[in-house]
N, C-alpha and C. Protein backbone atom coordinates (compact mmCIF):
# COMPACT_ATOMS: atom_id res chain seq x y z
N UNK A 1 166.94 28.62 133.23
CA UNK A 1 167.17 27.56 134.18
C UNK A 1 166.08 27.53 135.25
N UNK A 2 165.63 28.80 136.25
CA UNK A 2 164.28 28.98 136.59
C UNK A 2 163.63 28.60 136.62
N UNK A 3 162.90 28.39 135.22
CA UNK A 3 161.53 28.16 133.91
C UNK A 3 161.58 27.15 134.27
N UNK A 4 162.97 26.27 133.77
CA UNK A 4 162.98 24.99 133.80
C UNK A 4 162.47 24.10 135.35
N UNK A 5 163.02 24.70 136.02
CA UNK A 5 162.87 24.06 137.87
C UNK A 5 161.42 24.15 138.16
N UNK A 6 160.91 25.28 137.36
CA UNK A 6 159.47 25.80 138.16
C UNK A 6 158.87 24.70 137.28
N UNK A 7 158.88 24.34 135.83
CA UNK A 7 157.93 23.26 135.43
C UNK A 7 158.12 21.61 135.70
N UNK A 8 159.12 21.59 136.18
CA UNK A 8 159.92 20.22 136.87
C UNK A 8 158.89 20.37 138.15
N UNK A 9 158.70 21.28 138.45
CA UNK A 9 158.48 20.99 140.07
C UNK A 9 156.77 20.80 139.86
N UNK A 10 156.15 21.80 139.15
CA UNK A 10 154.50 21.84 138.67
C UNK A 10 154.56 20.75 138.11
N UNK A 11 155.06 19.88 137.37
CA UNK A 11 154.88 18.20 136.97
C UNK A 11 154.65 17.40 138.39
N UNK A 12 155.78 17.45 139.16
CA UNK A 12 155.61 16.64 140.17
C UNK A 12 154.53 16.72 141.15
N UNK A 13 154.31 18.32 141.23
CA UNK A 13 152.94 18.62 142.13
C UNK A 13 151.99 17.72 141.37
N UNK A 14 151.89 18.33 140.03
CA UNK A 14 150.07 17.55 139.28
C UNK A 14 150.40 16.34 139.35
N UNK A 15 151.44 15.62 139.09
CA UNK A 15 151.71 13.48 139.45
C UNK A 15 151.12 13.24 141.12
N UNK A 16 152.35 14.44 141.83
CA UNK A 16 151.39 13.80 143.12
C UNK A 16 150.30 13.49 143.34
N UNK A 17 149.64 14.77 142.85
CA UNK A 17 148.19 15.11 143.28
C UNK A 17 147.12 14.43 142.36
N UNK A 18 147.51 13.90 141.41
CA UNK A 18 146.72 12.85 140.79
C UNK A 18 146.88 11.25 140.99
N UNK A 19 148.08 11.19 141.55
CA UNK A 19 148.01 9.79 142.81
C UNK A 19 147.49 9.90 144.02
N UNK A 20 147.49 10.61 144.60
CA UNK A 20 146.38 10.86 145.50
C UNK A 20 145.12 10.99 145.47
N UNK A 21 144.55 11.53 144.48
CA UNK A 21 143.13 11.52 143.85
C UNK A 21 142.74 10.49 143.34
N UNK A 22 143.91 9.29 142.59
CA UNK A 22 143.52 8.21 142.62
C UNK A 22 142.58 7.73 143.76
N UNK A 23 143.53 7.20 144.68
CA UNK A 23 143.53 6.52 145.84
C UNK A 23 142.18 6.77 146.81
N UNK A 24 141.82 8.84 147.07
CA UNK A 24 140.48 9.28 147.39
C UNK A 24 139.43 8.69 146.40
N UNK A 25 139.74 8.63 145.23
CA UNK A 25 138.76 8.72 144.11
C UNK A 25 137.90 7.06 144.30
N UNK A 26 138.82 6.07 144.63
CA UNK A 26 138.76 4.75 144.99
C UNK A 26 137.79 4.24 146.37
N UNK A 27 138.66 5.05 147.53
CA UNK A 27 137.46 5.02 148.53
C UNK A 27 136.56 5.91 148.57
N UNK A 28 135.80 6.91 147.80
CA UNK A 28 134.89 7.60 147.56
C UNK A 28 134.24 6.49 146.81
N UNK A 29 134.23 5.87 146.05
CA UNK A 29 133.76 4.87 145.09
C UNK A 29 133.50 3.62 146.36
N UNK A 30 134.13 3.15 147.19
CA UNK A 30 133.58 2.05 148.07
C UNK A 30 132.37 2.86 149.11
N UNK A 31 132.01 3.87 149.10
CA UNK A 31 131.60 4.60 149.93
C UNK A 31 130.24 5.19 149.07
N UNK A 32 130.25 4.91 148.03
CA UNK A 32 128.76 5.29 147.50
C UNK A 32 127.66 4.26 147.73
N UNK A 33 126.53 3.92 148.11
CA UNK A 33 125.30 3.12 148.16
C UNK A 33 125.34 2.30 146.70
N UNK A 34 125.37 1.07 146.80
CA UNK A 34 124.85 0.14 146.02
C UNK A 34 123.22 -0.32 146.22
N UNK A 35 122.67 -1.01 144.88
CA UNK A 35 121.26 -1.42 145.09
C UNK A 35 120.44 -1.58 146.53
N UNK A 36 121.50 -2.06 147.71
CA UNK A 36 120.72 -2.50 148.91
C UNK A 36 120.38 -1.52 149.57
N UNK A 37 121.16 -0.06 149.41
CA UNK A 37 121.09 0.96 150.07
C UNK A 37 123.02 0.99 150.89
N UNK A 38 123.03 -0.15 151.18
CA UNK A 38 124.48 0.19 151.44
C UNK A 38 125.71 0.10 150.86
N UNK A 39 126.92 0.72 151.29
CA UNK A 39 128.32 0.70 150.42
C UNK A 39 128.81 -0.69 150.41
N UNK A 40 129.97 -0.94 150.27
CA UNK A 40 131.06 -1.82 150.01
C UNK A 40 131.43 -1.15 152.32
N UNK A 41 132.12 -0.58 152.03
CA UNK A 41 132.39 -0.17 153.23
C UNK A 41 131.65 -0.45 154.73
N UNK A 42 129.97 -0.11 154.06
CA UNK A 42 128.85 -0.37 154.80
C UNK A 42 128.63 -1.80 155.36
N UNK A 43 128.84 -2.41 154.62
CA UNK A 43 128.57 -3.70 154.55
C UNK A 43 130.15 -4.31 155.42
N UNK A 44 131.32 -3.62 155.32
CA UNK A 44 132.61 -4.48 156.17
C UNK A 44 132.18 -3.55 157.97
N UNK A 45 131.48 -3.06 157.80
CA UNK A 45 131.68 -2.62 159.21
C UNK A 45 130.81 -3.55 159.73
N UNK A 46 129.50 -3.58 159.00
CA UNK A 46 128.22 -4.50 159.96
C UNK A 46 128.66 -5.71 160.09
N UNK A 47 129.51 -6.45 159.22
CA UNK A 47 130.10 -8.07 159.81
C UNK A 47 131.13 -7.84 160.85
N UNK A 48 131.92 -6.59 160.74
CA UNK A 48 132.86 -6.51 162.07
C UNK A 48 132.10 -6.10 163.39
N UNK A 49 131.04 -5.26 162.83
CA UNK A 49 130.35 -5.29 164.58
C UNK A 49 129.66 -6.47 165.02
N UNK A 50 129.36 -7.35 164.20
CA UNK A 50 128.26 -8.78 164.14
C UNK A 50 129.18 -9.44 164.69
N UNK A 51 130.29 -9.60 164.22
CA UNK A 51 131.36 -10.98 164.73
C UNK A 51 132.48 -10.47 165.55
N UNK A 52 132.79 -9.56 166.46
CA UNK A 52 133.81 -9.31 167.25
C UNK A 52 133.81 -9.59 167.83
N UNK A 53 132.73 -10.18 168.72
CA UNK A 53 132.64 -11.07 170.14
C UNK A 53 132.66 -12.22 169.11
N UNK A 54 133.12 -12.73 168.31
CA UNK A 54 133.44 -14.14 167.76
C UNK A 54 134.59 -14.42 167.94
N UNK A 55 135.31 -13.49 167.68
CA UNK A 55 136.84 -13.90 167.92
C UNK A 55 137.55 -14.29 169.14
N UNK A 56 138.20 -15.56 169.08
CA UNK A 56 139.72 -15.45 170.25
C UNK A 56 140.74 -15.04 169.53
N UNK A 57 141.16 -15.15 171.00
CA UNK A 57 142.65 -14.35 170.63
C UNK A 57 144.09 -14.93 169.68
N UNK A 58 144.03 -16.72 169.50
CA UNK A 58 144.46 -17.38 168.92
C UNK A 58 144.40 -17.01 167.37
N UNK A 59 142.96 -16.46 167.17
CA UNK A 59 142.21 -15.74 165.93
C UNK A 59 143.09 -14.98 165.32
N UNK A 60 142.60 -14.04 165.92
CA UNK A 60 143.02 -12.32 165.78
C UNK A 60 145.01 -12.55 165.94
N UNK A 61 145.36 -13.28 166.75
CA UNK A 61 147.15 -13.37 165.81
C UNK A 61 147.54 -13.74 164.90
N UNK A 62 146.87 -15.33 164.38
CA UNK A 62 146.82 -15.38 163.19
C UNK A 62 146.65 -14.77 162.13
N UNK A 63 145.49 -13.87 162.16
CA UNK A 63 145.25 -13.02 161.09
C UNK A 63 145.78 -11.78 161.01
N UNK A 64 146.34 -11.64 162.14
CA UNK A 64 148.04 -10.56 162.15
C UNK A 64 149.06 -11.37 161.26
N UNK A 65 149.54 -12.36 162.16
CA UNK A 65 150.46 -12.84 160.73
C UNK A 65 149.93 -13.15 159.59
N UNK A 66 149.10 -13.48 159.17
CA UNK A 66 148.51 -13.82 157.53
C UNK A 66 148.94 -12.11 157.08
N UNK A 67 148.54 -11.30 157.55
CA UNK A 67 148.78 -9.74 156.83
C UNK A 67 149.92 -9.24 157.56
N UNK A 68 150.54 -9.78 157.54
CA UNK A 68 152.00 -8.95 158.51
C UNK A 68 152.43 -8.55 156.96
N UNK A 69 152.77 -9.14 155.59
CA UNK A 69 153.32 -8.95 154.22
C UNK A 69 152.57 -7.81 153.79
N UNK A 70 151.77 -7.63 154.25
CA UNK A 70 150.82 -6.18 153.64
C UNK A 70 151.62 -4.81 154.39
N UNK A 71 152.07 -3.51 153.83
CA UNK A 71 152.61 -3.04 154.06
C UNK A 71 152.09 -1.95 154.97
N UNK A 72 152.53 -1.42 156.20
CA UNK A 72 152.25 -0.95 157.22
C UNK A 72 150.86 0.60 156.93
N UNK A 73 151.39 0.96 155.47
CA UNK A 73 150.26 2.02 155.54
C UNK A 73 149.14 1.54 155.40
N UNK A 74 148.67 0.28 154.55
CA UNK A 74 147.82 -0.30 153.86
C UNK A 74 147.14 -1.40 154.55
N UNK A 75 147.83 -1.80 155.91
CA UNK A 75 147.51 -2.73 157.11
C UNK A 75 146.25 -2.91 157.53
N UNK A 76 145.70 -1.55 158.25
CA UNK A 76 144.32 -1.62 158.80
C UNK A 76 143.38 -1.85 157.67
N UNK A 77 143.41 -1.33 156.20
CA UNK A 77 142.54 -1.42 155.80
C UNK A 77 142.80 -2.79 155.17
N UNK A 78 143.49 -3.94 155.08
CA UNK A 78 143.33 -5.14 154.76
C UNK A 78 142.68 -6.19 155.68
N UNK A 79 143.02 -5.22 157.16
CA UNK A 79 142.60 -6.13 158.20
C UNK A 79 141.23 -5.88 158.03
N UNK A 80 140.21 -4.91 157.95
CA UNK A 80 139.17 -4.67 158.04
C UNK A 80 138.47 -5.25 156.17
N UNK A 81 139.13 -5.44 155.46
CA UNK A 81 138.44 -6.04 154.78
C UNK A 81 138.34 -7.46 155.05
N UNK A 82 139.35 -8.03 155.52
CA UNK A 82 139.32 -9.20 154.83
C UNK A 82 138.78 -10.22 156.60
N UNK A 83 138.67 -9.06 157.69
CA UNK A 83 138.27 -9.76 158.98
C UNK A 83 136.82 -9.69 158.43
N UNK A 84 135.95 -8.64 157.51
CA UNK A 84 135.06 -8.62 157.52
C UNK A 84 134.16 -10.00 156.71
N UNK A 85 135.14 -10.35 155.41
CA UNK A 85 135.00 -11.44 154.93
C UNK A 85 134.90 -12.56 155.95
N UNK A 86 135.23 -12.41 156.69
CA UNK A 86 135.81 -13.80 157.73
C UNK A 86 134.45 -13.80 158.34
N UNK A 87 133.99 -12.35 158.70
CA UNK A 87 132.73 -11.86 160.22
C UNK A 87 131.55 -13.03 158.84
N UNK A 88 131.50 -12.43 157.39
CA UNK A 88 130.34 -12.46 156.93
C UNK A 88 130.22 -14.22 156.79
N UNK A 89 131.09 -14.87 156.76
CA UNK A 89 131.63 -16.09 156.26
C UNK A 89 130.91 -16.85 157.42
N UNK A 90 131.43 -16.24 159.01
CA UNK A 90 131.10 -16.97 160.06
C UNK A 90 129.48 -16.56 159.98
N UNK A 91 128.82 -16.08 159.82
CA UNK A 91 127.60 -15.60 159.95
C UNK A 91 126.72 -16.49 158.59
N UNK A 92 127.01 -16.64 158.01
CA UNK A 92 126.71 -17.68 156.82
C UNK A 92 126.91 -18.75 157.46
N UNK A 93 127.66 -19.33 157.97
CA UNK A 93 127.48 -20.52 158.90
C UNK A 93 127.07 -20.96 159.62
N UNK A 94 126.75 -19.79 160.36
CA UNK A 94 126.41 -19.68 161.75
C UNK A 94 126.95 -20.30 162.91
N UNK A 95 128.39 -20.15 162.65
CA UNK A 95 129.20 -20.35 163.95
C UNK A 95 129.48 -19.52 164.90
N UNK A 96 129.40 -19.90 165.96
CA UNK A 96 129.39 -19.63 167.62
C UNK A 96 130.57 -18.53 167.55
N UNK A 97 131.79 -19.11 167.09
CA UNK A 97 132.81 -18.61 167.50
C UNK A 97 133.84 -19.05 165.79
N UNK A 98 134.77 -17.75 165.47
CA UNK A 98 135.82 -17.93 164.36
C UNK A 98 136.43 -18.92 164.47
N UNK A 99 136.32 -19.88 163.84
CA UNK A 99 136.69 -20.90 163.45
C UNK A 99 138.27 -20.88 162.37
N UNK A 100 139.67 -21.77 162.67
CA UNK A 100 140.73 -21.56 161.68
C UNK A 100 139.96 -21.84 160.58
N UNK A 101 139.59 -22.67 160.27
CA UNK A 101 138.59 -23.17 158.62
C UNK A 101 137.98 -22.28 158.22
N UNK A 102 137.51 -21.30 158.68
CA UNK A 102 136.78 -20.32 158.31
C UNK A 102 136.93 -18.82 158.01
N UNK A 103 138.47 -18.89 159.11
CA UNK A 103 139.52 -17.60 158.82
C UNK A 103 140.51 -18.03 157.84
N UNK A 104 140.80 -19.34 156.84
CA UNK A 104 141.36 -19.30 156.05
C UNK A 104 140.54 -19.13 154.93
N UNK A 105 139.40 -19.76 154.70
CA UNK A 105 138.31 -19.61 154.12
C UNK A 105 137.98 -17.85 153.59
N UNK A 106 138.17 -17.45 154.72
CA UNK A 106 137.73 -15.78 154.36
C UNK A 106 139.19 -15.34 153.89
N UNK A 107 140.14 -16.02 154.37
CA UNK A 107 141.15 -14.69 154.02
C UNK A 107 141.64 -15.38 152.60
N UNK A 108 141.22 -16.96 152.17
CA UNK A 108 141.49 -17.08 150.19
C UNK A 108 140.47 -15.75 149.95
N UNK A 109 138.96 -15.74 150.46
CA UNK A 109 138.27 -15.23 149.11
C UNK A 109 138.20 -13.50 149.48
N UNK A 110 138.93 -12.80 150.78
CA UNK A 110 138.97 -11.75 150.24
C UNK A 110 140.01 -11.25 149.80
N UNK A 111 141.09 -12.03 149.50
CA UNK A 111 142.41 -11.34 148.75
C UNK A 111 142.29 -11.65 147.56
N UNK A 112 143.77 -11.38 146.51
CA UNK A 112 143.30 -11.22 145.17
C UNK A 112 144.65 -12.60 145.06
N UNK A 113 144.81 -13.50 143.80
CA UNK A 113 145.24 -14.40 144.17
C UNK A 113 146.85 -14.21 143.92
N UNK A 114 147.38 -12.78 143.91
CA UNK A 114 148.47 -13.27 144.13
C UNK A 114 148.81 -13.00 145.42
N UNK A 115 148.46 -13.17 146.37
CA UNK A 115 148.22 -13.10 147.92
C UNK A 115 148.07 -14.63 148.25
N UNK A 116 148.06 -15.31 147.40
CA UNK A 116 147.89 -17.37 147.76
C UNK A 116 149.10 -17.67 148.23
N UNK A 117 150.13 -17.00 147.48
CA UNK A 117 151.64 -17.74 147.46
C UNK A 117 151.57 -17.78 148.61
N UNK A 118 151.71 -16.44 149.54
CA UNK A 118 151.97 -16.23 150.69
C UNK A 118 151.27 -17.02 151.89
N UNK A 119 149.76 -17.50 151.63
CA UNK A 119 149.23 -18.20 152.53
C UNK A 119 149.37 -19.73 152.42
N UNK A 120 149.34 -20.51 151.06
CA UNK A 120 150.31 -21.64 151.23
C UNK A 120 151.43 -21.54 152.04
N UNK A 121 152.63 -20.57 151.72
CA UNK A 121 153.68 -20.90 152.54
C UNK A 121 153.53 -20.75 154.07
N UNK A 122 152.49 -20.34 154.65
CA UNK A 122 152.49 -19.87 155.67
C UNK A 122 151.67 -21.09 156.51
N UNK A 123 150.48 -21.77 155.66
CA UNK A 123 149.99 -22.94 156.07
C UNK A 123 150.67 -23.94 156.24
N UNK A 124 151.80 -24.06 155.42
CA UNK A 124 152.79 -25.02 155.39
C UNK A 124 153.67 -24.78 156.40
N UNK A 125 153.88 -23.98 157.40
CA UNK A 125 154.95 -23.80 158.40
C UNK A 125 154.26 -23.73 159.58
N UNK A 126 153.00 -23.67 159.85
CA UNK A 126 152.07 -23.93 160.37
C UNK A 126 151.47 -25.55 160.61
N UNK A 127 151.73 -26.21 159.31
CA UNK A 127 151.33 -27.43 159.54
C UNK A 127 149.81 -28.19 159.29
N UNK A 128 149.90 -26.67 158.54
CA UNK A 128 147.70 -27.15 158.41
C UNK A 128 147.43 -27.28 157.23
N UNK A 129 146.97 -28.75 156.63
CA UNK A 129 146.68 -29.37 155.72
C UNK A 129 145.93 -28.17 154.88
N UNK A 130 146.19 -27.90 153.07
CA UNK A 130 145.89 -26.84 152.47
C UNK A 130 144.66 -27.61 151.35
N UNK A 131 144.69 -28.97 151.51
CA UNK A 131 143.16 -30.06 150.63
C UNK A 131 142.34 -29.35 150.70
N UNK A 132 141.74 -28.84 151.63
CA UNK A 132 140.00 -28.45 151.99
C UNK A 132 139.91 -27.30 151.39
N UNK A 133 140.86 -26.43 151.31
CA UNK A 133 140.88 -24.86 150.65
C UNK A 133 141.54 -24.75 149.25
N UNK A 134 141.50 -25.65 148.82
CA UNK A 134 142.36 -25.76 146.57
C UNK A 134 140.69 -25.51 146.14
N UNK A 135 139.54 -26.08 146.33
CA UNK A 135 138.84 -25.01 145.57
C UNK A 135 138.59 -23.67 145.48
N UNK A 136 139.01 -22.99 147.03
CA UNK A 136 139.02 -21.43 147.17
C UNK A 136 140.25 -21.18 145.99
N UNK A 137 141.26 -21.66 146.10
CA UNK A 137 142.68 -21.02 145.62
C UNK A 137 142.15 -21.24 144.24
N UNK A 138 141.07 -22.28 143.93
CA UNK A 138 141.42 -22.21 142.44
C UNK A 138 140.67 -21.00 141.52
N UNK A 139 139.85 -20.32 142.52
CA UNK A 139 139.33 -19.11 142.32
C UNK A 139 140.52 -17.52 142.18
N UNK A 140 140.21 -16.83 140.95
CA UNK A 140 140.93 -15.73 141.63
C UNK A 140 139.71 -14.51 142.21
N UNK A 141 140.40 -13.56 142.15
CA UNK A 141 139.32 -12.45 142.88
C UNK A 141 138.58 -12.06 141.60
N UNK A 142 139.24 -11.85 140.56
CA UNK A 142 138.52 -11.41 139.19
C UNK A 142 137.28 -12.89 138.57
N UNK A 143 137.45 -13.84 138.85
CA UNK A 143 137.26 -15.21 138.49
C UNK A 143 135.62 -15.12 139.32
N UNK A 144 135.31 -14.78 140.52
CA UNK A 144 134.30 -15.21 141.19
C UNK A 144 132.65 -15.18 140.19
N UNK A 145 131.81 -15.55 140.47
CA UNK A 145 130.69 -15.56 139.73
C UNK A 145 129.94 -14.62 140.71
N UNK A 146 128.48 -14.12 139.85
CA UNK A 146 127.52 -13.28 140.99
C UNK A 146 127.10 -13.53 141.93
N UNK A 147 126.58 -15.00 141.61
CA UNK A 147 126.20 -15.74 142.89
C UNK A 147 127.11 -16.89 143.40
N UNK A 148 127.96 -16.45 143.98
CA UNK A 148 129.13 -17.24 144.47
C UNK A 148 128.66 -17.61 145.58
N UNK A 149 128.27 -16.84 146.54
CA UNK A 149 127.74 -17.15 148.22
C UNK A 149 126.04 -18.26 147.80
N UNK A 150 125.40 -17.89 146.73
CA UNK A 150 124.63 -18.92 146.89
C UNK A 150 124.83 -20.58 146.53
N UNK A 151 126.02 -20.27 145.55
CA UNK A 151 126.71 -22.07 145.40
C UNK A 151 127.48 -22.65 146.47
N UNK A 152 127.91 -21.31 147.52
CA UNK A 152 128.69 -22.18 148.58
C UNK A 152 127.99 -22.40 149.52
N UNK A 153 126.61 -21.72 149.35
CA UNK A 153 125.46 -22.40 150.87
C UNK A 153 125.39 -23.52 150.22
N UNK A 154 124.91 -23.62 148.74
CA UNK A 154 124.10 -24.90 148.49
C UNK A 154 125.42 -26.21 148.88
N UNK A 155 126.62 -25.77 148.37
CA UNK A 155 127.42 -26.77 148.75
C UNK A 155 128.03 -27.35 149.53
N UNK A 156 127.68 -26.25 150.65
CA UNK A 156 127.73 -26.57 151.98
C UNK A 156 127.09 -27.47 152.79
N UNK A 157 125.56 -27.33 152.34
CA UNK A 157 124.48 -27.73 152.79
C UNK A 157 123.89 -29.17 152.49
């Protein structure tokens, strides 16, 4: 009976500890240098230090509630991805200051799309027409092309 408890319990240790190694194994992987010299990681900090004096405060609640559904352990790091999308978005534009068009804009293309449901319903109780952003939605996160940011300057432009 012993035997039995002690290998019940050494299963659950090695499950833990290989969900956890997942998860390290993942941000060790955003954290290695790509071609430019910098990470995935590298790259969300320099649009959050670039665009923080962009934000009001009207901003930054909104994009609390857009991620309030993201679950409390997993919070900061959605906020920091997906504000960073927003920083790099406004900087491609070159707007003064975060713009709503531009914080919905960032927060379709850095989530994955089953994260849409939630921002339709939320635009809709809000009151802000969702026309201008059905080509983001019709993208998913797996769907994007390589040069995605150069078809949306040109189509911007």
């Amino acid at each position: 009976m012993i035997s039995l408890i002690i290998i019940m319990w050494g299963c659950l240790l090695i499950g833990l500890m290989a969900i956890g190694g997942y998860f390290m194994f993942r941000k060790f992987l955003k954290r290695l240098p790509k071609e430019d010299g910098r990470s995935i990681m590298d790259w969300e900090e320099y649009y959050l230090e670039k665009t923080i004096h962009k934000w009001s405060q009207a901003e930054k609640d909104f994009l609390e509630e857009l991620i309030s559904p993201v679950p409390e352990l997993f919070r900061d790091v959605a906020r920091q991805r997906i504000a960073s999308k927003i920083g790099e978005l406004s900087i491609q534009k070159n707007d003064e200051k975060i713009t709503r068009s531009t914080l919905i804009e960032g927060y379709i293309l850095a989530t994955p799309k089953r994260d849409h449901k939630f921002l339709r319903k939320k635009l809709k109780e809000k009151n802000i027409d969702i026309t201008p952003y059905e080509p983001f939605f019709q993208q998913s996160k797996d769907d994007y092309e390589e040069n995605w940011e150069a078809k949306y300057k040109q189509k911007k432009s």
